[in-house]
PDB file of N, CA and C in Angstrom:
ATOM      1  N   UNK A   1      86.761 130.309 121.668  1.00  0.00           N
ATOM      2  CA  UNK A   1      88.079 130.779 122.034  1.00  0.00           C
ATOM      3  C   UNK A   1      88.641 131.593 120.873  1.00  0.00           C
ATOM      4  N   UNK A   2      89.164 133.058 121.395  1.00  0.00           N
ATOM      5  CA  UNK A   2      90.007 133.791 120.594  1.00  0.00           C
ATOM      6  C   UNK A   2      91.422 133.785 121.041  1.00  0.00           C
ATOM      7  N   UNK A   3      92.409 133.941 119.766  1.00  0.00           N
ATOM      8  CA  UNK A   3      93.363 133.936 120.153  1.00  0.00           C
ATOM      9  C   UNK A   3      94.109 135.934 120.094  1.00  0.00           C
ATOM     10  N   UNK A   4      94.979 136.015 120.702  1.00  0.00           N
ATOM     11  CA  UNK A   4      95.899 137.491 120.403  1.00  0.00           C
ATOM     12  C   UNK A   4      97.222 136.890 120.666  1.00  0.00           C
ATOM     13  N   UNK A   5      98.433 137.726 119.999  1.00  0.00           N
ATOM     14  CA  UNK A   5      99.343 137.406 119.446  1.00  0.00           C
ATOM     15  C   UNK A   5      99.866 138.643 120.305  1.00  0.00           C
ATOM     16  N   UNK A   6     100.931 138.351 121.455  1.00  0.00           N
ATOM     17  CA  UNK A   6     101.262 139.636 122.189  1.00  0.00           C
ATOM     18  C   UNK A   6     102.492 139.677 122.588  1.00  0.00           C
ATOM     19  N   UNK A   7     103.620 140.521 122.745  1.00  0.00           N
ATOM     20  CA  UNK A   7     105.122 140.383 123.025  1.00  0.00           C
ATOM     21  C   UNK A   7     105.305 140.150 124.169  1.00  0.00           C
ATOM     22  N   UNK A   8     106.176 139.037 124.473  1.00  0.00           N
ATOM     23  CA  UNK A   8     106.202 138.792 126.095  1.00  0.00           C
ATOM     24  C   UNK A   8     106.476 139.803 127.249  1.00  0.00           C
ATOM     25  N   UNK A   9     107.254 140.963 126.749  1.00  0.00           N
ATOM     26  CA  UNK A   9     107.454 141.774 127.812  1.00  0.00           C
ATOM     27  C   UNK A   9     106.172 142.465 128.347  1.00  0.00           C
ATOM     28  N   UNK A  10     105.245 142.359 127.207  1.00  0.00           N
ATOM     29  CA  UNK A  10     103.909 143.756 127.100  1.00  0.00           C
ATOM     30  C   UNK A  10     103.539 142.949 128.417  1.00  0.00           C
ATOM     31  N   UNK A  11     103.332 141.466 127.556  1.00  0.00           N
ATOM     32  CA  UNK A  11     102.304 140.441 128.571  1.00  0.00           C
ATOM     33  C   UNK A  11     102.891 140.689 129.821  1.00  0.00           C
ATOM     34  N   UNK A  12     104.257 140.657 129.966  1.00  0.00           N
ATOM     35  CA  UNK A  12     104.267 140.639 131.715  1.00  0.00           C
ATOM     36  C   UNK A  12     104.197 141.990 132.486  1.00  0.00           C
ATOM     37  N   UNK A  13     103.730 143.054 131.767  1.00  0.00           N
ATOM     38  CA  UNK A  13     104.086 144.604 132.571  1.00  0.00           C
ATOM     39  C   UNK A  13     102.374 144.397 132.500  1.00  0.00           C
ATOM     40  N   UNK A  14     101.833 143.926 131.950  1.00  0.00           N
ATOM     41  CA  UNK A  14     100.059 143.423 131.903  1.00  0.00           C
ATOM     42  C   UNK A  14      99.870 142.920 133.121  1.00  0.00           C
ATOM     43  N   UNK A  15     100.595 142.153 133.007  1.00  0.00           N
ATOM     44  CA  UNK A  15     100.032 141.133 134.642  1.00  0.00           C
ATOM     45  C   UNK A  15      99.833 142.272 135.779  1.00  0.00           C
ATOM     46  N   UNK A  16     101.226 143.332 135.711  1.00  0.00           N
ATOM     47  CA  UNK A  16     101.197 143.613 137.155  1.00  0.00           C
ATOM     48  C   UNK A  16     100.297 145.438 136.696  1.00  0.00           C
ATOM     49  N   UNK A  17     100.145 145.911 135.510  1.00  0.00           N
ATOM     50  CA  UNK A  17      98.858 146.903 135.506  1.00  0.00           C
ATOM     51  C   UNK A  17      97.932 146.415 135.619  1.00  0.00           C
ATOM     52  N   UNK A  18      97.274 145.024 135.463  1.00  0.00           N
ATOM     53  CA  UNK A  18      95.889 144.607 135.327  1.00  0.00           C
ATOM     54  C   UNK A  18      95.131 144.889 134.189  1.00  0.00           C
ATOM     55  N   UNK A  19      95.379 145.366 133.434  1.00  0.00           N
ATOM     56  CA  UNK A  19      94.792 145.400 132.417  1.00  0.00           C
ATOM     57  C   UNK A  19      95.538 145.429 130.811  1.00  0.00           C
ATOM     58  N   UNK A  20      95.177 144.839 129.643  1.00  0.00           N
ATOM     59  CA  UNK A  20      96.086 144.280 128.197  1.00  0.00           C
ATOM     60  C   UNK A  20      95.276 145.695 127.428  1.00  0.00           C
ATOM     61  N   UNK A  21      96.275 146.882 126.972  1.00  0.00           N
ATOM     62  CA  UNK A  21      95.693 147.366 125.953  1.00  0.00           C
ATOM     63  C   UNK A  21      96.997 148.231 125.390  1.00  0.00           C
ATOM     64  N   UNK A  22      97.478 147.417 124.152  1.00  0.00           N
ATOM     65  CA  UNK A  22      98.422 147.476 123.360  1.00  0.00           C
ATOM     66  C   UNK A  22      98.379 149.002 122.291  1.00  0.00           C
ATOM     67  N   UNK A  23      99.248 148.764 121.761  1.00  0.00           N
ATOM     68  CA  UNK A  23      99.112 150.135 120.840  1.00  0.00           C
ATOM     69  C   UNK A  23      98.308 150.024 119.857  1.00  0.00           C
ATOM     70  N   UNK A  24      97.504 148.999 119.212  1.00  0.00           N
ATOM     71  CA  UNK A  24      96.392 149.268 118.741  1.00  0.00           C
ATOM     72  C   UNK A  24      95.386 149.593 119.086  1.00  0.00           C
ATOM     73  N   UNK A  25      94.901 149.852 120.006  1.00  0.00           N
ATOM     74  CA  UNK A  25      93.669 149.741 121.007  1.00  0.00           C
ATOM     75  C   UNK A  25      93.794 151.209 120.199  1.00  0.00           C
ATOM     76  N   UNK A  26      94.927 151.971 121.019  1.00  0.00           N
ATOM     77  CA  UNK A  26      95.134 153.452 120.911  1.00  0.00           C
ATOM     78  C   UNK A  26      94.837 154.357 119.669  1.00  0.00           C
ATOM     79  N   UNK A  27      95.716 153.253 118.808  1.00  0.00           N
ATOM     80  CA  UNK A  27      95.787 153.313 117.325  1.00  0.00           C
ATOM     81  C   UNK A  27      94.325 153.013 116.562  1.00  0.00           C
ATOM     82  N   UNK A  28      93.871 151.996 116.457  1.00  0.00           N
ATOM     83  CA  UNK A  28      93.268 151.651 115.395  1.00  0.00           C
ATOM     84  C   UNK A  28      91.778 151.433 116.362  1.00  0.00           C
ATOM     85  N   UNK A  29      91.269 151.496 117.826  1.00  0.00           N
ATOM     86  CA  UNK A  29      90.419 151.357 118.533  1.00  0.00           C
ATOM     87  C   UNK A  29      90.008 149.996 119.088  1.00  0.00           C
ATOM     88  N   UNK A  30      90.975 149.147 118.527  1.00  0.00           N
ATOM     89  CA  UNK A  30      90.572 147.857 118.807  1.00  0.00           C
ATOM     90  C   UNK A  30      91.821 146.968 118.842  1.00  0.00           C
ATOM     91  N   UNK A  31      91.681 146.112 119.509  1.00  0.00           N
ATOM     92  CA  UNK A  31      92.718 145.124 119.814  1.00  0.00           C
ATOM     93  C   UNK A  31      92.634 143.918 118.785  1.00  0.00           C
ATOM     94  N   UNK A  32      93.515 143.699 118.170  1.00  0.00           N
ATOM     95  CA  UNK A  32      93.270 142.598 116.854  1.00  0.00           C
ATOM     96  C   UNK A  32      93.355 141.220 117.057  1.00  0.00           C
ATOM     97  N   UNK A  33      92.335 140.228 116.745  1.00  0.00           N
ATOM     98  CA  UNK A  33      92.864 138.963 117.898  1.00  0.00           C
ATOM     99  C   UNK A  33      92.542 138.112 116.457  1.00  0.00           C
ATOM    100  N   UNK A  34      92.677 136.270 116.276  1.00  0.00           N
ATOM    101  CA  UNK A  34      92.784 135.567 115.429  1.00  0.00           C
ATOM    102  C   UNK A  34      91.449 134.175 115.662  1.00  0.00           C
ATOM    103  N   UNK A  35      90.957 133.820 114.900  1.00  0.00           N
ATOM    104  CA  UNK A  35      90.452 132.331 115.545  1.00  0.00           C
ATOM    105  C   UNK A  35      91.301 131.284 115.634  1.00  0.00           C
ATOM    106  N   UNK A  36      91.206 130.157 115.924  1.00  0.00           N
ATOM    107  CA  UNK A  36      92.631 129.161 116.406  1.00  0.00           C
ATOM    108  C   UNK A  36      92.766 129.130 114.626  1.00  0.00           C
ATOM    109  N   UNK A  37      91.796 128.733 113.751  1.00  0.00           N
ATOM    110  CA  UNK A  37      92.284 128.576 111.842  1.00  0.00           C
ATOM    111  C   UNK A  37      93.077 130.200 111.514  1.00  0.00           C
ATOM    112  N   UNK A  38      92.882 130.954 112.018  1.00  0.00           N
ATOM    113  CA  UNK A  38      93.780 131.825 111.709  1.00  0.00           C
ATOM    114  C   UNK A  38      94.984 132.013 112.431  1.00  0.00           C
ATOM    115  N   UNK A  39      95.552 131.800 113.554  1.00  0.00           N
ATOM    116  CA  UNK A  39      96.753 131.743 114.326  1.00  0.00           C
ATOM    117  C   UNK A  39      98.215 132.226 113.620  1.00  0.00           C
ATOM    118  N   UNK A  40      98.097 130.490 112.853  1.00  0.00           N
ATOM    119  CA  UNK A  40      99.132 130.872 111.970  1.00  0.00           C
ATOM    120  C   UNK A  40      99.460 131.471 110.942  1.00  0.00           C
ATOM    121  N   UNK A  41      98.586 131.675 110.224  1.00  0.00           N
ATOM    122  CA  UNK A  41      98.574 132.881 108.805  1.00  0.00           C
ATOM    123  C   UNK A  41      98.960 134.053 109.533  1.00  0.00           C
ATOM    124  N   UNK A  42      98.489 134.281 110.892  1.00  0.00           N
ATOM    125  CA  UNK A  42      98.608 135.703 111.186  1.00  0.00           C
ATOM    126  C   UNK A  42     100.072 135.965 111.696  1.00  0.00           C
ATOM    127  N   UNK A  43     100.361 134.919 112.606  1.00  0.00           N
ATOM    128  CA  UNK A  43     102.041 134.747 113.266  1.00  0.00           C
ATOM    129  C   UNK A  43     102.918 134.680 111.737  1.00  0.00           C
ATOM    130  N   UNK A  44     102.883 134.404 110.990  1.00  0.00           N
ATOM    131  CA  UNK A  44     103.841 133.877 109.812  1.00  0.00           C
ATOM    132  C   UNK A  44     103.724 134.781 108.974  1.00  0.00           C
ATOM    133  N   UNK A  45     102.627 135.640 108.773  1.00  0.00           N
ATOM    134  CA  UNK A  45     102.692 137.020 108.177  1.00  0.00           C
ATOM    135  C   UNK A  45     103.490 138.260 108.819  1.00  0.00           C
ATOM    136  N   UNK A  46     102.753 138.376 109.938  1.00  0.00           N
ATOM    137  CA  UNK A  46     103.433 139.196 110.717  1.00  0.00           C
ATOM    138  C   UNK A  46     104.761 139.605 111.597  1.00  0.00           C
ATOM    139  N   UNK A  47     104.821 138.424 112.034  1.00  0.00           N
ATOM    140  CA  UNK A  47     106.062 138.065 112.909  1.00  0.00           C
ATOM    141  C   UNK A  47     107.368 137.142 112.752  1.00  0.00           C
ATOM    142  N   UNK A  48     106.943 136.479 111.463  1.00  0.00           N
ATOM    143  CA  UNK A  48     108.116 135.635 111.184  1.00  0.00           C
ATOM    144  C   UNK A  48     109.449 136.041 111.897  1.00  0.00           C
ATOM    145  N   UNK A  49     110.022 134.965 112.535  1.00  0.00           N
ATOM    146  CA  UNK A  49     111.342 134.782 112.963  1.00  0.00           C
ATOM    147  C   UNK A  49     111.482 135.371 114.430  1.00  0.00           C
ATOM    148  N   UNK A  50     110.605 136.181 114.900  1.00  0.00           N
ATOM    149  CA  UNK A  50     110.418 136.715 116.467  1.00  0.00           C
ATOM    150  C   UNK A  50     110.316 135.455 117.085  1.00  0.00           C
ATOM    151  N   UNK A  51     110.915 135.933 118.349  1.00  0.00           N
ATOM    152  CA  UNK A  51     111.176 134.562 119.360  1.00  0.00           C
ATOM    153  C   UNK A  51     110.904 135.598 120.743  1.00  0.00           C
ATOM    154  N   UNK A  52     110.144 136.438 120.640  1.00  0.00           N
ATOM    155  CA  UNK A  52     109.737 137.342 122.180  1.00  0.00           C
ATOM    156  C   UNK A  52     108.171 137.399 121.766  1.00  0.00           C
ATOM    157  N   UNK A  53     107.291 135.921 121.669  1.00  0.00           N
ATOM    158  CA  UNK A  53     106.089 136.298 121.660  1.00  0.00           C
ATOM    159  C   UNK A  53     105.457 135.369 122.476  1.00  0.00           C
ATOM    160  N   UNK A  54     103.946 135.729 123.106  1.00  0.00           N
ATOM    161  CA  UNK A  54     103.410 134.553 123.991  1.00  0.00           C
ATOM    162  C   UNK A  54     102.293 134.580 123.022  1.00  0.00           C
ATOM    163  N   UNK A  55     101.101 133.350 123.166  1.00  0.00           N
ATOM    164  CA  UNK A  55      99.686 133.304 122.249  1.00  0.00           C
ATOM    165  C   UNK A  55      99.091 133.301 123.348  1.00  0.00           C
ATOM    166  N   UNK A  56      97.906 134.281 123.428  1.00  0.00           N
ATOM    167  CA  UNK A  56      96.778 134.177 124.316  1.00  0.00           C
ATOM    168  C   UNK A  56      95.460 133.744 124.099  1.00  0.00           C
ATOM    169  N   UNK A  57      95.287 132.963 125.055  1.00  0.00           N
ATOM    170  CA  UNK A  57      94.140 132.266 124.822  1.00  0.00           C
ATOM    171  C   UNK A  57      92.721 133.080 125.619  1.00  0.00           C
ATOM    172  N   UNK A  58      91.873 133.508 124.675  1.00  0.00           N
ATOM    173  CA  UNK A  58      90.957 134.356 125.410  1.00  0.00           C
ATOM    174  C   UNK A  58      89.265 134.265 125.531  1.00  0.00           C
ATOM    175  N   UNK A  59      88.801 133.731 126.473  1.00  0.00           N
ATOM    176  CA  UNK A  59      87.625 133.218 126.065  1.00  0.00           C
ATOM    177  C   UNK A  59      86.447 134.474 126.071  1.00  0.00           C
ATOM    178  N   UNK A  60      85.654 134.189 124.615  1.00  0.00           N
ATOM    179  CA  UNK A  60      85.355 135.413 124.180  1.00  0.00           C
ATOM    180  C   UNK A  60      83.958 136.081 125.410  1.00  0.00           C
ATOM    181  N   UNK A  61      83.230 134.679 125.859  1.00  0.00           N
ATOM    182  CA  UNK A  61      82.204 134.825 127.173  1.00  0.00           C
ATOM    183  C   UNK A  61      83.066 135.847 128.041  1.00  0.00           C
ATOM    184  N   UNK A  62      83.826 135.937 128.297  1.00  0.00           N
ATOM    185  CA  UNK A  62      84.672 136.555 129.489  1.00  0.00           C
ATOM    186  C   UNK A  62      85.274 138.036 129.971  1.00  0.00           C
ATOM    187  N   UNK A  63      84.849 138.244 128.278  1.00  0.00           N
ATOM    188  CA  UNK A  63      85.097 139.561 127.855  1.00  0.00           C
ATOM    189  C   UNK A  63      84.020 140.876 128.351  1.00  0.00           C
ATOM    190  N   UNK A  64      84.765 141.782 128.891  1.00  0.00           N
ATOM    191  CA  UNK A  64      84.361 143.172 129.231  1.00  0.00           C
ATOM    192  C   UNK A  64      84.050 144.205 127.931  1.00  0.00           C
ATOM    193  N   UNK A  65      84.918 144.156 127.145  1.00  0.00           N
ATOM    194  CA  UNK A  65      84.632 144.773 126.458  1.00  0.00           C
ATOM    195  C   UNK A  65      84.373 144.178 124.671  1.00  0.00           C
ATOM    196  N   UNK A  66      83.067 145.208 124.093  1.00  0.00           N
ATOM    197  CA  UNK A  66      82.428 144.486 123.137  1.00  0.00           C
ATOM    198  C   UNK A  66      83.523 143.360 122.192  1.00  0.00           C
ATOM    199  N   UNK A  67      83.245 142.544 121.411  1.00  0.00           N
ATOM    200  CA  UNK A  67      83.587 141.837 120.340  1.00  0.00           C
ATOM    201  C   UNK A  67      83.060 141.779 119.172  1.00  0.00           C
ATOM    202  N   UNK A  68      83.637 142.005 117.805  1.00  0.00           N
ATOM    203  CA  UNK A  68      83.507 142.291 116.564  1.00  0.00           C
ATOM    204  C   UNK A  68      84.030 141.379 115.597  1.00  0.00           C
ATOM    205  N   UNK A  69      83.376 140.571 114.534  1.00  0.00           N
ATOM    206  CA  UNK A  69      84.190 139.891 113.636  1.00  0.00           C
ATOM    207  C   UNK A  69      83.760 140.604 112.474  1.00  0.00           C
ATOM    208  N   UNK A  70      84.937 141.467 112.137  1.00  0.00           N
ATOM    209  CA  UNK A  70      85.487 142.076 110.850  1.00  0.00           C
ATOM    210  C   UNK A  70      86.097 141.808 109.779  1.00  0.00           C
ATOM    211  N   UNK A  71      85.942 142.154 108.961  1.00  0.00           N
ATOM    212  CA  UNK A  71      86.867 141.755 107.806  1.00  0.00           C
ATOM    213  C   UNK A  71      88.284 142.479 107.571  1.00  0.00           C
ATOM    214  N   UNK A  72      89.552 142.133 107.721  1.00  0.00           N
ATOM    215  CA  UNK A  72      90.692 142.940 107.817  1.00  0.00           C
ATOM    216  C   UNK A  72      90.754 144.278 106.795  1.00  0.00           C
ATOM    217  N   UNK A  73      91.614 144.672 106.683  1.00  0.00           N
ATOM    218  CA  UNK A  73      91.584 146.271 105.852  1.00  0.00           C
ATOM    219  C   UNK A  73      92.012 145.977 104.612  1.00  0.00           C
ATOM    220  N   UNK A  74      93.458 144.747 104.386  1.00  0.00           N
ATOM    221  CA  UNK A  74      93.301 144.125 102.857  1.00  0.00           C
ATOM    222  C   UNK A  74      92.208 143.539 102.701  1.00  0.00           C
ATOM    223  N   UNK A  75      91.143 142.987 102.994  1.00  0.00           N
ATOM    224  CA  UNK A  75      90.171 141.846 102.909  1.00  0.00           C
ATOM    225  C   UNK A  75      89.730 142.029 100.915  1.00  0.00           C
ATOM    226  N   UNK A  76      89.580 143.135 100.507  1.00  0.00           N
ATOM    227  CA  UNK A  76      89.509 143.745  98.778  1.00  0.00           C
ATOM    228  C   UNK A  76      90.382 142.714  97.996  1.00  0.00           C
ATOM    229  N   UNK A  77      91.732 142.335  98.713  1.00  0.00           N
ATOM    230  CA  UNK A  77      92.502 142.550  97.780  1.00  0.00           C
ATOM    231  C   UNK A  77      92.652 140.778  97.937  1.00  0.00           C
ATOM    232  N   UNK A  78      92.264 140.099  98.732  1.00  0.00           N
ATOM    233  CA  UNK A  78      91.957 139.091  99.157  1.00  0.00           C
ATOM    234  C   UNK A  78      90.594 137.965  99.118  1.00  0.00           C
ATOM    235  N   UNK A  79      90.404 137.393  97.845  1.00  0.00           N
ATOM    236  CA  UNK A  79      88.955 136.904  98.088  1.00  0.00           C
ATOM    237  C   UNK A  79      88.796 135.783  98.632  1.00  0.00           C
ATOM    238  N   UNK A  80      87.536 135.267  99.775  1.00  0.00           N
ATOM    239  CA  UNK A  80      87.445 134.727 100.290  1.00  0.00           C
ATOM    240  C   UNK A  80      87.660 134.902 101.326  1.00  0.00           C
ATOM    241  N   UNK A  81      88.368 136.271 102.048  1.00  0.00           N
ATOM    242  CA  UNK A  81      89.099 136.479 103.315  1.00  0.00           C
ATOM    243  C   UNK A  81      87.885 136.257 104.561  1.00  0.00           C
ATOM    244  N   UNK A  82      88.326 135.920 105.219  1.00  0.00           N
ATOM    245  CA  UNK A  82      87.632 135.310 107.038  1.00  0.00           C
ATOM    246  C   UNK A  82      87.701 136.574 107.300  1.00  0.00           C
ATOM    247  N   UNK A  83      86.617 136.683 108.470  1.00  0.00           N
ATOM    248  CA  UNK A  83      86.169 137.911 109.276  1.00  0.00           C
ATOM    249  C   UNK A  83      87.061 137.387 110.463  1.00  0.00           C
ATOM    250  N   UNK A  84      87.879 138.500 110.913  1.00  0.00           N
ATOM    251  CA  UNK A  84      88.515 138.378 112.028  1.00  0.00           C
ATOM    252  C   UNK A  84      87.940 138.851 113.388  1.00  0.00           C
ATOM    253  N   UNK A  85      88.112 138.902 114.665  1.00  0.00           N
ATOM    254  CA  UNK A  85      87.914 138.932 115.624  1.00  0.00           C
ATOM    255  C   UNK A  85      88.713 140.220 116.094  1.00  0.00           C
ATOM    256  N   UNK A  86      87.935 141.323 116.882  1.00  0.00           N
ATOM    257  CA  UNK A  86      88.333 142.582 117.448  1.00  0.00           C
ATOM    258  C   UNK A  86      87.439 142.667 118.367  1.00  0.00           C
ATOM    259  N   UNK A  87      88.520 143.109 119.436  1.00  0.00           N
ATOM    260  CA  UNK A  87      88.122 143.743 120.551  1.00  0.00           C
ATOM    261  C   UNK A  87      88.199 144.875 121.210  1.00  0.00           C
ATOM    262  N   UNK A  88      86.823 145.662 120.976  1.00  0.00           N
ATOM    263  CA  UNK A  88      87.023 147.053 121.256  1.00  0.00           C
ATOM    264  C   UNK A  88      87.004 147.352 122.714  1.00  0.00           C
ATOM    265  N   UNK A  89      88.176 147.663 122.895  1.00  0.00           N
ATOM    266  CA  UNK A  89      88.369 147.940 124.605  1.00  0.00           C
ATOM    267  C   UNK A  89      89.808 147.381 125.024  1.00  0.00           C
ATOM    268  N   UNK A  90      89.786 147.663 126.058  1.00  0.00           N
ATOM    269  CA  UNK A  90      91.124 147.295 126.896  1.00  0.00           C
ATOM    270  C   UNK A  90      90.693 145.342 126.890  1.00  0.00           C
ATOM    271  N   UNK A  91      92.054 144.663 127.185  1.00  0.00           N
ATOM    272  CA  UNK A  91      91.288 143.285 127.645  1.00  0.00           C
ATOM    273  C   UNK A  91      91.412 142.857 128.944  1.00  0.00           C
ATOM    274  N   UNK A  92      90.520 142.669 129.856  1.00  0.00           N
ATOM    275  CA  UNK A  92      90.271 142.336 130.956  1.00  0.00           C
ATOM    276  C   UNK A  92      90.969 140.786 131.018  1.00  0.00           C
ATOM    277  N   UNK A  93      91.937 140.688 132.366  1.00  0.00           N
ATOM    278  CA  UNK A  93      93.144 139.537 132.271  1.00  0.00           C
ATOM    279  C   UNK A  93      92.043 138.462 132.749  1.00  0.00           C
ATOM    280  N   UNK A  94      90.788 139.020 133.015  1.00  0.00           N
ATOM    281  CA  UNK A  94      89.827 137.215 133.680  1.00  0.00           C
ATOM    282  C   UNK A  94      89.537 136.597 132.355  1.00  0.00           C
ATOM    283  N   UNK A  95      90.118 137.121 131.680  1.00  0.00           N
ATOM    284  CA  UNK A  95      89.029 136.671 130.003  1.00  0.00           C
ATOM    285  C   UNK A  95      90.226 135.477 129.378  1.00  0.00           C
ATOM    286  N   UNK A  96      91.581 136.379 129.916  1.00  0.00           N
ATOM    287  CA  UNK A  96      92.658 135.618 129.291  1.00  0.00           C
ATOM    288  C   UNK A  96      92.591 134.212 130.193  1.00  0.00           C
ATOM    289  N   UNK A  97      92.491 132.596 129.384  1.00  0.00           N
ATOM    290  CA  UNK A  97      92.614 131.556 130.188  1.00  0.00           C
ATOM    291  C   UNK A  97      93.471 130.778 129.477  1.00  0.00           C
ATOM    292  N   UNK A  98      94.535 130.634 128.948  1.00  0.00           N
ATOM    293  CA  UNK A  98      95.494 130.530 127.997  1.00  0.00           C
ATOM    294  C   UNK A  98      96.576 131.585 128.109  1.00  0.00           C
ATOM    295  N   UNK A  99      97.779 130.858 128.004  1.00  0.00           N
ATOM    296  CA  UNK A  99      99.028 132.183 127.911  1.00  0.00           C
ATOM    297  C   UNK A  99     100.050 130.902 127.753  1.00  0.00           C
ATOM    298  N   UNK A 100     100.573 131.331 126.558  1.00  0.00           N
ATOM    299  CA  UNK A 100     101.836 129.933 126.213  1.00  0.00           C
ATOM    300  C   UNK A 100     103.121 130.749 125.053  1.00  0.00           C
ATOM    301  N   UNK A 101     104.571 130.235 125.458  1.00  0.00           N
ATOM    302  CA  UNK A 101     105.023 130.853 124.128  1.00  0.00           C
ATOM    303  C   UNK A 101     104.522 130.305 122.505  1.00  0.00           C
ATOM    304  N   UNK A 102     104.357 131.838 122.142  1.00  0.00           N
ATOM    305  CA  UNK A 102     104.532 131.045 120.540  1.00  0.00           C
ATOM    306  C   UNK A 102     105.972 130.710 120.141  1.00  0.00           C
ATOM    307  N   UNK A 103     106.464 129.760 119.943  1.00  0.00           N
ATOM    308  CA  UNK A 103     107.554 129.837 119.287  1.00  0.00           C
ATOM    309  C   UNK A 103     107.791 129.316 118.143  1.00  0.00           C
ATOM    310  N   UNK A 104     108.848 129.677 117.336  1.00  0.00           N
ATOM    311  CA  UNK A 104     109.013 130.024 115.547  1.00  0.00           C
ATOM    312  C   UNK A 104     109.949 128.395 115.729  1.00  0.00           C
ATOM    313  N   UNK A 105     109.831 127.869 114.553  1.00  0.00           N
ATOM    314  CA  UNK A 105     110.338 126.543 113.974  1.00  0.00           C
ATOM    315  C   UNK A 105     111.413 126.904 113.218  1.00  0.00           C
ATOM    316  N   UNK A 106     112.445 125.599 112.967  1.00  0.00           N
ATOM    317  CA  UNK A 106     113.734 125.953 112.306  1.00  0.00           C
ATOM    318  C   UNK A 106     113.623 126.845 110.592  1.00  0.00           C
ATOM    319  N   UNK A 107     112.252 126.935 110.730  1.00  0.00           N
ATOM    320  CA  UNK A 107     112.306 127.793 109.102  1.00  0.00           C
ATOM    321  C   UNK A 107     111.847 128.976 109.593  1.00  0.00           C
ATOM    322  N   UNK A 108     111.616 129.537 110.590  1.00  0.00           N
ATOM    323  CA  UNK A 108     112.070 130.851 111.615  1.00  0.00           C
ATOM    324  C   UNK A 108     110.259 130.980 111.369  1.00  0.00           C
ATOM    325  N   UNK A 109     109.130 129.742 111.000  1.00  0.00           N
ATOM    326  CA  UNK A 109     107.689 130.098 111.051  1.00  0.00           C
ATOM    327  C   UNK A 109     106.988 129.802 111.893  1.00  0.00           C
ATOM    328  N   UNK A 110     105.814 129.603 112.090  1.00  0.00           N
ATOM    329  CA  UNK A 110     105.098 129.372 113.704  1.00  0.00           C
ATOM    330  C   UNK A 110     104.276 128.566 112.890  1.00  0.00           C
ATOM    331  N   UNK A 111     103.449 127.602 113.909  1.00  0.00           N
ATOM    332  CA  UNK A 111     102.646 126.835 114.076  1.00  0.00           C
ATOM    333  C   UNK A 111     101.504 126.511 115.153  1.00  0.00           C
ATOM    334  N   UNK A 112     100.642 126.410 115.205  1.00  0.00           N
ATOM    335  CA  UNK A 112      99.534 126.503 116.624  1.00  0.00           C
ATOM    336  C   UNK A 112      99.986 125.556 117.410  1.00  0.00           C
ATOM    337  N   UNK A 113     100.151 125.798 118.280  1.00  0.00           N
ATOM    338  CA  UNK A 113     100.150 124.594 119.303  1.00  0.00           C
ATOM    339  C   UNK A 113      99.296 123.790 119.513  1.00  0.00           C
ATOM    340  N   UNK A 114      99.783 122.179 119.422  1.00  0.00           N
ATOM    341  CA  UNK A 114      98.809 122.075 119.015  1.00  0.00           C
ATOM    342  C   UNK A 114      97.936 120.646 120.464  1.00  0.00           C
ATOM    343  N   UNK A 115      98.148 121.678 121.007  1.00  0.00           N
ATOM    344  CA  UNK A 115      97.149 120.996 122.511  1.00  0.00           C
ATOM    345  C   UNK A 115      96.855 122.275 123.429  1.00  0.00           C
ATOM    346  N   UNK A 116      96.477 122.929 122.499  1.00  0.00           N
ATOM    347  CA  UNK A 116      95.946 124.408 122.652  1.00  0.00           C
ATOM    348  C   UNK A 116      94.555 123.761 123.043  1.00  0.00           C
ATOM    349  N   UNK A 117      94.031 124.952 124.008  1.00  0.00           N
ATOM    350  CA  UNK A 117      92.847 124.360 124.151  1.00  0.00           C
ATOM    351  C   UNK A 117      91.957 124.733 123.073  1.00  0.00           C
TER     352      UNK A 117
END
């Protein structure tokens, strides 16, 4: 299981195009997703204090389009850094089997849920 980190409105105009491909796809060629040990480093870096986000749960078998575990673009400046998970392509919604809010804790940080599958 991969996770992606996606704004609730995107997620619901997703449902009814059928298909998840955010402005990175466009941008950077790939859709940026987390393993469940990365979740929160990535929500608490990025998003601190947002309260318009859902976590998707995406099982990687399910996927249409290829999957890549990369090393992020700081990864230099970072030793020890984890290879992250990218998905080059649009994401096909059969893949998504998980969809829950993330939501931020009274110190405005996130935490995995934790009966995530």
């Amino acid at each position: 299981m991969i996770f992606h980190i996606a704004e609730r409105d995107t997620w619901n105009l997703t449902k009814v195009r059928g298909v998840y491909a955010p402005d990175s796809l466009e941008r950077e060629g790939f859709i940026h997703c987390s393993t469940r040990e990365q979740v929160e480093e990535t929500a608490n870096l990025l998003y601190q204090g947002r309260t318009d986000l859902v976590l998707l749960g995406i099982d990687e078998s399910r996927l249409d389009a290829p999957l890549k575990f990369e090393m992020a673009a700081d990864s230099a400046r970072r030793p020890g850094a984890a290879r992250f998970p990218h998905i080059y392509g649009p994401l096909n919604l059969s893949a998504v089997v998980d969809v829950r809010d993330l939501r931020c804790d009274a110190d405005r940080g996130f935490k995995m849920p934790p009966d995530i599958l």
